[in-house]
C-alpha atoms as a PDB file:
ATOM      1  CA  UNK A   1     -16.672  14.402  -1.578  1.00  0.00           C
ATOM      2  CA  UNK A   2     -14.195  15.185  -4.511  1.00  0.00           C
ATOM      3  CA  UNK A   3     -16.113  12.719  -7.712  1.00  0.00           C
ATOM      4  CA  UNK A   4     -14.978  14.341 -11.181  1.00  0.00           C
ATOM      5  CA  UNK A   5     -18.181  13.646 -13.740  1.00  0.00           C
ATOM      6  CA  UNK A   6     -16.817  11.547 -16.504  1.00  0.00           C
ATOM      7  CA  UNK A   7     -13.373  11.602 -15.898  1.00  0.00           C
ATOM      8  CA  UNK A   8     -10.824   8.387 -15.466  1.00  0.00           C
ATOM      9  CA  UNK A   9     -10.732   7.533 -11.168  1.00  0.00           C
ATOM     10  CA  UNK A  10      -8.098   9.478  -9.943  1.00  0.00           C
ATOM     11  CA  UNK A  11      -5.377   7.542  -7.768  1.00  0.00           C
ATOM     12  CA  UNK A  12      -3.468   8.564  -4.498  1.00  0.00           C
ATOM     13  CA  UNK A  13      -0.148   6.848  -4.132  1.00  0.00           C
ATOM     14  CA  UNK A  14       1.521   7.052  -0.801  1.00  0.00           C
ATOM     15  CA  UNK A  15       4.655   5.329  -0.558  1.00  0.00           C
ATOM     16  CA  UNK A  16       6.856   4.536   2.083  1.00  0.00           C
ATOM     17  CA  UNK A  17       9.318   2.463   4.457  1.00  0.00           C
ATOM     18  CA  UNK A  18       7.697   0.665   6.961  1.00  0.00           C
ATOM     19  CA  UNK A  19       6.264   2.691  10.439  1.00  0.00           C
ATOM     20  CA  UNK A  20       6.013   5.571   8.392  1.00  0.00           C
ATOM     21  CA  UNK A  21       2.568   5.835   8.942  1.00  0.00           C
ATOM     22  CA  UNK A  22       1.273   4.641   5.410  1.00  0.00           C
ATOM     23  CA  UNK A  23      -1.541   3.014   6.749  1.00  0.00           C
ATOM     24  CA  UNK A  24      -3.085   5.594   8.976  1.00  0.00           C
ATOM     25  CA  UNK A  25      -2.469   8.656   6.912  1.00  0.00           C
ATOM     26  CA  UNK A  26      -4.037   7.048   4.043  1.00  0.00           C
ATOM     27  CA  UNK A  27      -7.278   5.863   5.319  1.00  0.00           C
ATOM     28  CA  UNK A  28      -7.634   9.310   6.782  1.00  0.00           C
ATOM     29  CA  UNK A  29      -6.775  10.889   3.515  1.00  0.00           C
ATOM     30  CA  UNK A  30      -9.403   8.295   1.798  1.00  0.00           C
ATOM     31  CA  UNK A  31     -12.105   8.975   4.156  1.00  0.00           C
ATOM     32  CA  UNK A  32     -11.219  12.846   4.059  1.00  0.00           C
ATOM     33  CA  UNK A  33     -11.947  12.597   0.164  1.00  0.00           C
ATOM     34  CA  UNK A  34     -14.896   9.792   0.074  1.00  0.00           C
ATOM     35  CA  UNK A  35     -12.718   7.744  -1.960  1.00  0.00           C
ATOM     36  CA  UNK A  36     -11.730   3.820  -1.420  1.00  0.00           C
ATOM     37  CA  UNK A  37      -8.686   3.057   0.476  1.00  0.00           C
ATOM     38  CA  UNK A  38      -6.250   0.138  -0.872  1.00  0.00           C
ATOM     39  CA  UNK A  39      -4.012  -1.455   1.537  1.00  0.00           C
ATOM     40  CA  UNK A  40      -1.821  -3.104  -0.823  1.00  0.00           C
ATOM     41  CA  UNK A  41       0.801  -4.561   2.439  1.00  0.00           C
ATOM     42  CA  UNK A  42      -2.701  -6.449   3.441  1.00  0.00           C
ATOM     43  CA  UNK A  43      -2.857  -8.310  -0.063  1.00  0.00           C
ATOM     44  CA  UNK A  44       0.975  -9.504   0.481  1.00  0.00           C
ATOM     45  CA  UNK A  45      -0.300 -10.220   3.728  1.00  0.00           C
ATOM     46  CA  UNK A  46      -3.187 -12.590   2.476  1.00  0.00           C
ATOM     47  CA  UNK A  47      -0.537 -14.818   0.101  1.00  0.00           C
ATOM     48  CA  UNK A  48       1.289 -15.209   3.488  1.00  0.00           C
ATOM     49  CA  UNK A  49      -1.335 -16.288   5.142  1.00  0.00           C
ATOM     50  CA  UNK A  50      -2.220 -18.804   2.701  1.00  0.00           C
ATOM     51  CA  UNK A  51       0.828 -20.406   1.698  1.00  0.00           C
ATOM     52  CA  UNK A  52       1.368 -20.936   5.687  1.00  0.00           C
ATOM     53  CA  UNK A  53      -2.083 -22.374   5.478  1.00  0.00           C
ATOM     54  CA  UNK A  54      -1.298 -24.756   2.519  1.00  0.00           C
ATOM     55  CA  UNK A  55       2.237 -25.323   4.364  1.00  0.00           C
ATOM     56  CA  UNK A  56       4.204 -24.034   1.050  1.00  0.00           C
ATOM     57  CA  UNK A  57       7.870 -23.140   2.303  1.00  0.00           C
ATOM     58  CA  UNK A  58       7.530 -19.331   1.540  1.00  0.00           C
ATOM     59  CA  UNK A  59      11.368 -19.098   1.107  1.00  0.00           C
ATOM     60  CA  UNK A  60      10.829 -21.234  -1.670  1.00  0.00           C
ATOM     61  CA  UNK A  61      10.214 -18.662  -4.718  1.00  0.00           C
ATOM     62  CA  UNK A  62       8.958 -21.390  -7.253  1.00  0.00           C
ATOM     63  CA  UNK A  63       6.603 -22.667  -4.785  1.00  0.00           C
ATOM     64  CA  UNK A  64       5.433 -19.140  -3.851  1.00  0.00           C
ATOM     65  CA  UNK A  65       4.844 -18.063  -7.270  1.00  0.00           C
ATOM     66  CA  UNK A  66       2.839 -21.165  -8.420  1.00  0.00           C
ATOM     67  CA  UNK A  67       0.508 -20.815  -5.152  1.00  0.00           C
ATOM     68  CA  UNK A  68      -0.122 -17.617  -6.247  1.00  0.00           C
ATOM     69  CA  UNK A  69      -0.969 -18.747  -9.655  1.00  0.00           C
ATOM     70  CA  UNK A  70      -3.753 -21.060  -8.434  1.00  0.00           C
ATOM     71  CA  UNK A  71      -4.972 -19.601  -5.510  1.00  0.00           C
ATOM     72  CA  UNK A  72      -8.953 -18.595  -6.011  1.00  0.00           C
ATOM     73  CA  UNK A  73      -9.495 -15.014  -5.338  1.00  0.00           C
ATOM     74  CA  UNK A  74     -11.771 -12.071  -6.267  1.00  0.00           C
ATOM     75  CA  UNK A  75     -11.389  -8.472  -5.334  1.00  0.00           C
ATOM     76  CA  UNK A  76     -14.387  -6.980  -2.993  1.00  0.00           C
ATOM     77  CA  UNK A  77     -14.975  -3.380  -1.774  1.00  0.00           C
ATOM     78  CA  UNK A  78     -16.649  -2.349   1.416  1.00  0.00           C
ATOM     79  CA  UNK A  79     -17.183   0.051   3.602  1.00  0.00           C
ATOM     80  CA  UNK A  80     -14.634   2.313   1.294  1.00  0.00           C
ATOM     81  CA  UNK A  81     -11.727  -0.578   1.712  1.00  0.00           C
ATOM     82  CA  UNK A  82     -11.076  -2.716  -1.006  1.00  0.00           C
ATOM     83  CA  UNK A  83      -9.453  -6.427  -0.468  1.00  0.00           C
ATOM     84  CA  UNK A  84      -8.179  -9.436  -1.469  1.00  0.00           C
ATOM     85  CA  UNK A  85     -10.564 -12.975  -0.043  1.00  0.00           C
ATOM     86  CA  UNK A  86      -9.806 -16.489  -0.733  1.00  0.00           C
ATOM     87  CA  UNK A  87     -12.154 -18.635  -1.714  1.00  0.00           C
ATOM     88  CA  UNK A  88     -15.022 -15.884  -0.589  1.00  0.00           C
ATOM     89  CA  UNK A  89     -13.118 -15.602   2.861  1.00  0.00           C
ATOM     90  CA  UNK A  90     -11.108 -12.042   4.168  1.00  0.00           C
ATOM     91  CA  UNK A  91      -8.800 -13.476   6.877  1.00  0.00           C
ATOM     92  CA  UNK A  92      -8.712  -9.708   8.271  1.00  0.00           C
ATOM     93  CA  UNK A  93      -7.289 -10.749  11.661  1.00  0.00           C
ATOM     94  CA  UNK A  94      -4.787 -13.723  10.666  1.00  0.00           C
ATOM     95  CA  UNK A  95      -2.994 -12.014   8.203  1.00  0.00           C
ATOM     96  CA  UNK A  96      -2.018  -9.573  11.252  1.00  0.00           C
ATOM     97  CA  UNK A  97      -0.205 -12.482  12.971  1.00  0.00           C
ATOM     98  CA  UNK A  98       3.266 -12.194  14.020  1.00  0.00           C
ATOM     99  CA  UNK A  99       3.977 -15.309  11.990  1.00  0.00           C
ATOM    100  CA  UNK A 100       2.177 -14.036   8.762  1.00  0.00           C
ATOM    101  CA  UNK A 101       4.649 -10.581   9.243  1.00  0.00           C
ATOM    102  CA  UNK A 102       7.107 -13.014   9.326  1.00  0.00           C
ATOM    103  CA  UNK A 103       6.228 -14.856   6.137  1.00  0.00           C
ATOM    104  CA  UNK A 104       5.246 -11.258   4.032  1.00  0.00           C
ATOM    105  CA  UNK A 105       8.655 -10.409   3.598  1.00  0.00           C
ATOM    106  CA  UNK A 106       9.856 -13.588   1.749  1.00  0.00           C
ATOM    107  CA  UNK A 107       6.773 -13.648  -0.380  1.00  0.00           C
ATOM    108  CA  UNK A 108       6.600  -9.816  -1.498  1.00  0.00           C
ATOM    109  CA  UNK A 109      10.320 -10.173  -3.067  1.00  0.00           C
ATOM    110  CA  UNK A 110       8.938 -13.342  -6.123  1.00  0.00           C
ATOM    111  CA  UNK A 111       8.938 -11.232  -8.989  1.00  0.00           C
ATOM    112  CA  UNK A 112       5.949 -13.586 -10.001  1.00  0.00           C
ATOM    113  CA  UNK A 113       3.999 -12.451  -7.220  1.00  0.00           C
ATOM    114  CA  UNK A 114       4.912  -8.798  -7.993  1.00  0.00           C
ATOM    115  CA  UNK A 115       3.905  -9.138 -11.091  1.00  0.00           C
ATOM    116  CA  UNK A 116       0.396 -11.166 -10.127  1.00  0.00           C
ATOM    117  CA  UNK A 117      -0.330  -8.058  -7.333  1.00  0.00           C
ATOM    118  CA  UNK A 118       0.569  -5.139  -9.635  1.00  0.00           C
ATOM    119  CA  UNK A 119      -2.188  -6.395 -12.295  1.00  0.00           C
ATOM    120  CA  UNK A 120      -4.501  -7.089  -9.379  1.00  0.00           C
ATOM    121  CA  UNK A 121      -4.179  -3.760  -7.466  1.00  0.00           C
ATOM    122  CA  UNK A 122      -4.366  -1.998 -10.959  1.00  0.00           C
ATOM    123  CA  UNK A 123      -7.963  -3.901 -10.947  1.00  0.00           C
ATOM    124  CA  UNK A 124      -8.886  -1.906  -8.109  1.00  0.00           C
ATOM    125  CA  UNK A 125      -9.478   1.057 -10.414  1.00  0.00           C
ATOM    126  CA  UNK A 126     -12.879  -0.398 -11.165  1.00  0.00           C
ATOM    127  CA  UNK A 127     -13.939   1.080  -7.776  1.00  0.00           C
ATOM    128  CA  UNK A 128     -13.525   4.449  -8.253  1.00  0.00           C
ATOM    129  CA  UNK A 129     -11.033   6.769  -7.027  1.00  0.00           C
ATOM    130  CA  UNK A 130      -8.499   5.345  -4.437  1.00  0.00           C
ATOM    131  CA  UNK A 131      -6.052   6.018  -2.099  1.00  0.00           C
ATOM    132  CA  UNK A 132      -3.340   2.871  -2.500  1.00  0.00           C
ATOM    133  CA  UNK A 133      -1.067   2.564  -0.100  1.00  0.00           C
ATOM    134  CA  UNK A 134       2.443   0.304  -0.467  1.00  0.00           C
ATOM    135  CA  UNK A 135       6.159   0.739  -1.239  1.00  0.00           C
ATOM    136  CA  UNK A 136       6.117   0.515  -4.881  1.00  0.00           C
ATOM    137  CA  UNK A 137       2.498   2.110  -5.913  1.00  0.00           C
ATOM    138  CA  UNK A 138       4.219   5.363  -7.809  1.00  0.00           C
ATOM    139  CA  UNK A 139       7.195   3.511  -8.869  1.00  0.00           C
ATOM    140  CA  UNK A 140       5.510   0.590 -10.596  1.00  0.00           C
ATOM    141  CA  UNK A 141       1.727  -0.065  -9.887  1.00  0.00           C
ATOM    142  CA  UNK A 142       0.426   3.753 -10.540  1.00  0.00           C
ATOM    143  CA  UNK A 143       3.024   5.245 -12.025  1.00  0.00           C
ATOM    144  CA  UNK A 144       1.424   7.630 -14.151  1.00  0.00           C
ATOM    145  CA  UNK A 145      -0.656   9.061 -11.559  1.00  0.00           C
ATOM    146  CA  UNK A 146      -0.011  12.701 -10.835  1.00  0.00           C
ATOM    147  CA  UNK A 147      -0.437  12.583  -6.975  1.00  0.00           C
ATOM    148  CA  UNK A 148       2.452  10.474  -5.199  1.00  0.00           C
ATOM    149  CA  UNK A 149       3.754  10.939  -1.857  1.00  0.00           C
ATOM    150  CA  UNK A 150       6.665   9.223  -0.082  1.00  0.00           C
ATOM    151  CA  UNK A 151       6.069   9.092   3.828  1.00  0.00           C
ATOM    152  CA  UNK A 152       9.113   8.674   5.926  1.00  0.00           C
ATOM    153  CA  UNK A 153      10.872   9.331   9.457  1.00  0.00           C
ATOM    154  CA  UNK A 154      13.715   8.461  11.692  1.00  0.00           C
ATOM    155  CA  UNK A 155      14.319   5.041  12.061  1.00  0.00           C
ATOM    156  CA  UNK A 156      14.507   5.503  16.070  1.00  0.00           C
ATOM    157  CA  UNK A 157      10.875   7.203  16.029  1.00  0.00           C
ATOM    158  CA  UNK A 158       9.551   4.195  13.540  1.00  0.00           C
ATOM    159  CA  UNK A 159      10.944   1.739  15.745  1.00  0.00           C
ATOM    160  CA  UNK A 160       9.329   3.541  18.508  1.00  0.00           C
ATOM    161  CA  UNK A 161       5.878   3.276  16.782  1.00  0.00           C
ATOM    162  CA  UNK A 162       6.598   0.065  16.144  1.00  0.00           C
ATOM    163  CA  UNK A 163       7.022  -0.962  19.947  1.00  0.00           C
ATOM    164  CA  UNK A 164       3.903   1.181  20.479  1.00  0.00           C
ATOM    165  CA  UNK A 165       1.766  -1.094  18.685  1.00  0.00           C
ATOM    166  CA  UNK A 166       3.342  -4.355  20.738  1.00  0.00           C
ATOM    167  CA  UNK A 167       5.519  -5.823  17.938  1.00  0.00           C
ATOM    168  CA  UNK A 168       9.383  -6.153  17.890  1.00  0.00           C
ATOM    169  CA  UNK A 169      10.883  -5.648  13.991  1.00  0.00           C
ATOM    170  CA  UNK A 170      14.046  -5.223  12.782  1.00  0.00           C
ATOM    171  CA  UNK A 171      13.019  -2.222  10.630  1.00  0.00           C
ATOM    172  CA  UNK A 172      16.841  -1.363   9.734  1.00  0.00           C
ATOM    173  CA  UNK A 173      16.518  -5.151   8.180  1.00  0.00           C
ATOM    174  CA  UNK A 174      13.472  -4.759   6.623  1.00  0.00           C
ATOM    175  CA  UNK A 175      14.188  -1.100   5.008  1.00  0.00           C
ATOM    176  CA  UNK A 176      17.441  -2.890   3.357  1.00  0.00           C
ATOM    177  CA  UNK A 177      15.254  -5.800   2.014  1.00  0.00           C
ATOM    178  CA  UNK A 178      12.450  -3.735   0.780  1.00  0.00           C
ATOM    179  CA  UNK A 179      15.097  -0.947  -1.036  1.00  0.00           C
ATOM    180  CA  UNK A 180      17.376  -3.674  -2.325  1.00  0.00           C
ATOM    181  CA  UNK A 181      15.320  -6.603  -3.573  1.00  0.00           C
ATOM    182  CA  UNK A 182      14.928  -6.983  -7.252  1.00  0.00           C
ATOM    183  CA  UNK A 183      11.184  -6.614  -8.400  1.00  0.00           C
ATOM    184  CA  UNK A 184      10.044  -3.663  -7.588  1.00  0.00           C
ATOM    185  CA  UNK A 185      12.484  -2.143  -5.315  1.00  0.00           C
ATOM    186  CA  UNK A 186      11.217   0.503  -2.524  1.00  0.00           C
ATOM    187  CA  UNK A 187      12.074   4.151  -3.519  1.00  0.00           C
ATOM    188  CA  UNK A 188      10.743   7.654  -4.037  1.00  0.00           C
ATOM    189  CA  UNK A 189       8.828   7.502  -6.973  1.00  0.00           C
ATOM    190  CA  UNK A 190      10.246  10.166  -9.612  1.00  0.00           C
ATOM    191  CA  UNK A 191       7.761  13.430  -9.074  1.00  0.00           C
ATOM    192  CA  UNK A 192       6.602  11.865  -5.499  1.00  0.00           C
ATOM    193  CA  UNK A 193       6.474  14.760  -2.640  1.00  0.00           C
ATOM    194  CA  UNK A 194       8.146  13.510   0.546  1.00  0.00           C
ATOM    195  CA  UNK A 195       7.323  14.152   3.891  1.00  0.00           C
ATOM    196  CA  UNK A 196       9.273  13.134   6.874  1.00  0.00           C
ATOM    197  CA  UNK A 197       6.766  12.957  10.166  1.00  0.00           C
ATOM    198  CA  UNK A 198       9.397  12.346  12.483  1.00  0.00           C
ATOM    199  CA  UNK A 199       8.076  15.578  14.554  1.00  0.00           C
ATOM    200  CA  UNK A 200       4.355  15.404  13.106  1.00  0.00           C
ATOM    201  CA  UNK A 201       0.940  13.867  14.353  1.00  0.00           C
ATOM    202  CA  UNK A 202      -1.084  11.976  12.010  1.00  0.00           C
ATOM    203  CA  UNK A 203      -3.419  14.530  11.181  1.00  0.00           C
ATOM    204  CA  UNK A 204      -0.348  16.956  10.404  1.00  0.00           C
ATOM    205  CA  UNK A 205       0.451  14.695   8.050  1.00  0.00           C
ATOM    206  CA  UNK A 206      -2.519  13.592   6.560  1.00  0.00           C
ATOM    207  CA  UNK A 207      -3.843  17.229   6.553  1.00  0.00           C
ATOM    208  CA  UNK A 208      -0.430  17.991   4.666  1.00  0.00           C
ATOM    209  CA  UNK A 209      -1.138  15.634   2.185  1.00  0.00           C
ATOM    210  CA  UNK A 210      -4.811  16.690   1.592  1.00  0.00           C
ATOM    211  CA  UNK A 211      -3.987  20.563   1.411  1.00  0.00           C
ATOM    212  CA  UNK A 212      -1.582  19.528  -1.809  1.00  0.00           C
ATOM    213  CA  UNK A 213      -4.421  16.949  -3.182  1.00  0.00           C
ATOM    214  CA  UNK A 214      -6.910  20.247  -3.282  1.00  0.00           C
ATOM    215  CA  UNK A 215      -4.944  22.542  -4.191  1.00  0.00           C
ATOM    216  CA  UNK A 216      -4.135  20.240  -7.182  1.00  0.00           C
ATOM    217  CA  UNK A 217      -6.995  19.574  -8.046  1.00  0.00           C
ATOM    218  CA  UNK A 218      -8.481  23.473  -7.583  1.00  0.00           C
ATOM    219  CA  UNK A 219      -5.692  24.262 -10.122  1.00  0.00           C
ATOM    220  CA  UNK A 220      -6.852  21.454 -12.570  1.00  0.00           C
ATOM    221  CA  UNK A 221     -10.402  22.666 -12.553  1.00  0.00           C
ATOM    222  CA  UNK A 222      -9.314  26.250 -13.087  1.00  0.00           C
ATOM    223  CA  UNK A 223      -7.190  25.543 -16.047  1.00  0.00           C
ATOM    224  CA  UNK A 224      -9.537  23.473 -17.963  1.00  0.00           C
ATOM    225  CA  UNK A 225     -12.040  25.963 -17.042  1.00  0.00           C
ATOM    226  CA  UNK A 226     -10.082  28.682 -19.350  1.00  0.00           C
END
């Protein structure tokens, strides 16, 4: 397990457009390292899930934002995953509904709630070192973090993966909304290294990704060691 002695946490950011394999690779990379895995997608997820619950119109941005305001939630962390829960409660397999994915995507472009998530998931430093996982992570939540990586493939093999899993998106759609809304617009975070998996498993890419991490860090502890 990699656990600096007195030094700030140390944060992961992988980035990328949806089917990319963000979620996979980075709990493998987390559990690889020992360190908590952040599943920022899951904490859009949760608004969703309660604004559907509370029957807010989640098209309606003023409505959005002011749920999100006055919702009652904590952070928790366990079992190396840290999470949003609402009123004590993780709805872990509702926000995986095909009518919470549905509901995600108008909620995660309200600048409010962008704003409200970044200082949350920024929280999630009091856990130790993480591995977050989102579309704006080195661009806006972590940006000064030195490890950022921007996962990627063909849209055909995404939309594959996506069928895989038994869900029908319009990825092309959803790439355009995520890259062109206004708060914190998907792209590769300035300094990010990007991988395209198109061709690779998901331990070729996760063991990509941990190779750099150590070899980054090997080269940290040998020049403060001079």
């Amino acid at each position: 397990m990699l656990q600096p002695n007195r030094r700030p946490p140390i944060v992961i950011a992988i980035d990328g457009t949806s089917a990319s394999g963000k979620s996979t690779n980075s709990k493998l990379v987390a559990k690889a390292l020992g360190f908590v895995h952040v599943d920022t997608g899951a904490m859009y997820r949760t608004l969703a899930w309660y604004c559907l619950q509370q029957r807010i119109d989640v098209q309606n941005a003023k409505a959005v934002a002011a749920a999100c305001r006055r919702w009652k939630t904590a952070l928790k962390c366990s079992d190396g995953h840290a999470y949003l829960v609402v009123d004590g409660y993780y709805p872990a397999q509702e926000i995986r509904t095909a009518e919470v994915s549905g509901a995600v995507s108008h909620v995660a472009t309200v600048p409010k709630v962008r704003d409200w998530m970044k200082r949350k998931q920024r929280e999630c430093i009091q856990f130790g070192n993480l591995v977050m996982e989102g579309r704006d992570i080195g661009t806006n939540v972590f940006p000064e973090t030195d490890f950022k990586y921007y996962l990627d493939a063909k849209l055909e093999e995404r939309s594959r993966r996506r069928a895989a899993d038994g869900i029908q998106e319009n990825l092309a759609a959803r790439d355009q909304r995520d890259s062109q809304r206004a708060a914190a617009p998907l792209m590769i975070a300035l300094g990010a290294r990007v991988i395209n998996n198109s061709q690779m498993t998901s331990e070729q890419t996760s063991g990509t990704i941990l190779a750099d991490i150590r070899k980054r860090l090997a080269d940290a502890e040998k020049a403060r060691g001079r």
